[in-house]
C-alpha atoms as a PDB file:
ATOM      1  CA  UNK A   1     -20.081  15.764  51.667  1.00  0.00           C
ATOM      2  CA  UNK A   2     -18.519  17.859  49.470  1.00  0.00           C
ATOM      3  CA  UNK A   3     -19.509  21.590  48.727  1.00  0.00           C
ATOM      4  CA  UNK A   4     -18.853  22.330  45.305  1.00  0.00           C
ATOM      5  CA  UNK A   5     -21.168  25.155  43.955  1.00  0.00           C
ATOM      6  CA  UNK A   6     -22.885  25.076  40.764  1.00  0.00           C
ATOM      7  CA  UNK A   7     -21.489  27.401  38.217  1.00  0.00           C
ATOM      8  CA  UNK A   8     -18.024  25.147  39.165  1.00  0.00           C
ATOM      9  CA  UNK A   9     -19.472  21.679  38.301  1.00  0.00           C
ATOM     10  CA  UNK A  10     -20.700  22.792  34.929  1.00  0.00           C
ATOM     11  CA  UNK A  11     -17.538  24.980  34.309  1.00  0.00           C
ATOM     12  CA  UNK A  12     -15.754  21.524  35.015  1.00  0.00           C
ATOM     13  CA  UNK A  13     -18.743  19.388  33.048  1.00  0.00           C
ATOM     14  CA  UNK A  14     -18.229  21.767  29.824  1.00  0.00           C
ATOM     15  CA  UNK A  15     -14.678  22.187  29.851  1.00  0.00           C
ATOM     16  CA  UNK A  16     -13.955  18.224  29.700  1.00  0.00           C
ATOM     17  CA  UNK A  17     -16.734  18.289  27.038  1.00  0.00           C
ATOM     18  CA  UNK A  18     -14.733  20.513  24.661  1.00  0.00           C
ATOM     19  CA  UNK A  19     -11.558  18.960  25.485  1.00  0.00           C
ATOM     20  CA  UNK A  20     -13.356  15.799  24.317  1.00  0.00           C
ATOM     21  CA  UNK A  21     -14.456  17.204  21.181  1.00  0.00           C
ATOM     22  CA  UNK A  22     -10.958  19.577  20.363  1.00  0.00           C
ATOM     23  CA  UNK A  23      -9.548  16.006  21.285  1.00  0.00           C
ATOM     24  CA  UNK A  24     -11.584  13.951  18.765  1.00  0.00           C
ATOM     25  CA  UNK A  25     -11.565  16.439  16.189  1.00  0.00           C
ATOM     26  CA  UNK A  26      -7.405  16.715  15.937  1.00  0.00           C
ATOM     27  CA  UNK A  27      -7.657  12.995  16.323  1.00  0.00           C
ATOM     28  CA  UNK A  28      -9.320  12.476  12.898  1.00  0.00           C
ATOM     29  CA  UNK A  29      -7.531  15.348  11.306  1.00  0.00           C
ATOM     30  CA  UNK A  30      -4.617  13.498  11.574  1.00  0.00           C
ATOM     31  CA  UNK A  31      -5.482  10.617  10.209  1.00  0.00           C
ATOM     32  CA  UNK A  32      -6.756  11.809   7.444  1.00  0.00           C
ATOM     33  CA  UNK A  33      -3.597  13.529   6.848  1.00  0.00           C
ATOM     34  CA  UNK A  34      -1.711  10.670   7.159  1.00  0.00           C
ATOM     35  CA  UNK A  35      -4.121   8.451   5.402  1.00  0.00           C
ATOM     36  CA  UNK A  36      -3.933  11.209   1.971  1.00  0.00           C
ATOM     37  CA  UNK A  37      -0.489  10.756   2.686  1.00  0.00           C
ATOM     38  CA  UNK A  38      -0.321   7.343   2.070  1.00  0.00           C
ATOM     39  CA  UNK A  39      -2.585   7.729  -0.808  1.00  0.00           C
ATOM     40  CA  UNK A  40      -0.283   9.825  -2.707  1.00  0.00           C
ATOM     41  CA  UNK A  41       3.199   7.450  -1.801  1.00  0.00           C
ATOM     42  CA  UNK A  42       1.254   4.856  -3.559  1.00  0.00           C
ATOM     43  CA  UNK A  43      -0.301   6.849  -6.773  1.00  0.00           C
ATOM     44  CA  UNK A  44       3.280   7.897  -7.172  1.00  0.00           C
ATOM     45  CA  UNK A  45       4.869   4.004  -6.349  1.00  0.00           C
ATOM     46  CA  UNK A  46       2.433   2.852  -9.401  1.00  0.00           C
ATOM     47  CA  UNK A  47       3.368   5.767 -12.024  1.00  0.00           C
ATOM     48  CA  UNK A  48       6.991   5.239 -11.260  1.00  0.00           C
ATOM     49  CA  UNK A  49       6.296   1.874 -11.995  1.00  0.00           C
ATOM     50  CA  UNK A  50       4.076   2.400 -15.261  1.00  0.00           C
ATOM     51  CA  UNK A  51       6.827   4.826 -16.675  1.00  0.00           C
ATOM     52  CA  UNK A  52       9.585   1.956 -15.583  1.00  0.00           C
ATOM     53  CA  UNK A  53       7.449  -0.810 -17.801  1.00  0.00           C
ATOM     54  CA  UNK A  54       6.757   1.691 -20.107  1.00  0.00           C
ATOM     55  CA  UNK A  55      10.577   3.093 -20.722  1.00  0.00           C
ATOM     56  CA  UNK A  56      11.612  -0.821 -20.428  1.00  0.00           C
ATOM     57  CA  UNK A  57       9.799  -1.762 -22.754  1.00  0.00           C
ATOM     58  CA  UNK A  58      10.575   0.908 -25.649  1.00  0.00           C
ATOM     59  CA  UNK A  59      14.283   0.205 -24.276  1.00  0.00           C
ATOM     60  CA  UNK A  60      13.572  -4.009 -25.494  1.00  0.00           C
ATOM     61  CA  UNK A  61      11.557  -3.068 -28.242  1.00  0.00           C
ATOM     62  CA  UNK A  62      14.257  -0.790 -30.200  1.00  0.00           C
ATOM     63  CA  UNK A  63      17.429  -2.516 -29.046  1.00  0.00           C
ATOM     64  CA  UNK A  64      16.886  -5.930 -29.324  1.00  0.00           C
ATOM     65  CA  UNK A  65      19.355  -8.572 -28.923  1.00  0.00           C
ATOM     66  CA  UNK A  66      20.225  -9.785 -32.946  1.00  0.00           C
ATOM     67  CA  UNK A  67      20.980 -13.257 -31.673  1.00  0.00           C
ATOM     68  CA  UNK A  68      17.694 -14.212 -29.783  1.00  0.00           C
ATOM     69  CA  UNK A  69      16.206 -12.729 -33.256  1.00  0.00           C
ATOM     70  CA  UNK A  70      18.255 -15.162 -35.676  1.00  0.00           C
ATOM     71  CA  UNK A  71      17.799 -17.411 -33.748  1.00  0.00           C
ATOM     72  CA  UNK A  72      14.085 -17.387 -33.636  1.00  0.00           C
ATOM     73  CA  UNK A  73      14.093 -17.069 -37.713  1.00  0.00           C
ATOM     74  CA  UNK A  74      16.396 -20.259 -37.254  1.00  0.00           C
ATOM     75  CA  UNK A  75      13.871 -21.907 -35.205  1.00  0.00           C
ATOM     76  CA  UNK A  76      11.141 -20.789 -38.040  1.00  0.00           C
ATOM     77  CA  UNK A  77      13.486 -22.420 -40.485  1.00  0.00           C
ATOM     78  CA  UNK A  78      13.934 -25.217 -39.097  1.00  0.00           C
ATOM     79  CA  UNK A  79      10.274 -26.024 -38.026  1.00  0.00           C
ATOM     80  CA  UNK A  80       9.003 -25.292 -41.763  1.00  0.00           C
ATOM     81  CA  UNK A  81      11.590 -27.778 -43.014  1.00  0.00           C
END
């Protein structure tokens, strides 16, 4: 048998308990850092792309192509006659 006194056994019993728990706790801290982190790469992916649609489309709106628009009138034309 082996002779371990008391005060040692719950020295041991509460210092794996807090390990546990600092272990745990720096556990979910982490992901929840990495989890906001992820969060904010794809707020910023979808306002990169809203300001890309956005700017594109200003970009097609004020510099359209004069053929594909005389050539729509033509098609107007053309379907009237």
């Amino acid at each position: 048998m082996i002779n371990i006194s008391i005060p040692a056994i719950w020295i041991a019993f509460f210092g794996a308990l807090f390990g546990a728990m600092l272990g745990v706790a720096l556990s979910f801290w982490i992901i929840k850092r990495e989890v906001q982190r992820e969060v904010r790469r794809i707020e910023n992916e979808y306002k990169f792309l809203l300001v890309q649609g956005l700017v594109g489309g200003v970009l097609k709106y004020f510099f359209k192509d004069e053929e594909t628009t005389v050539c729509k009138e033509d098609a107007k034309h053309s379907a009237e006659q």
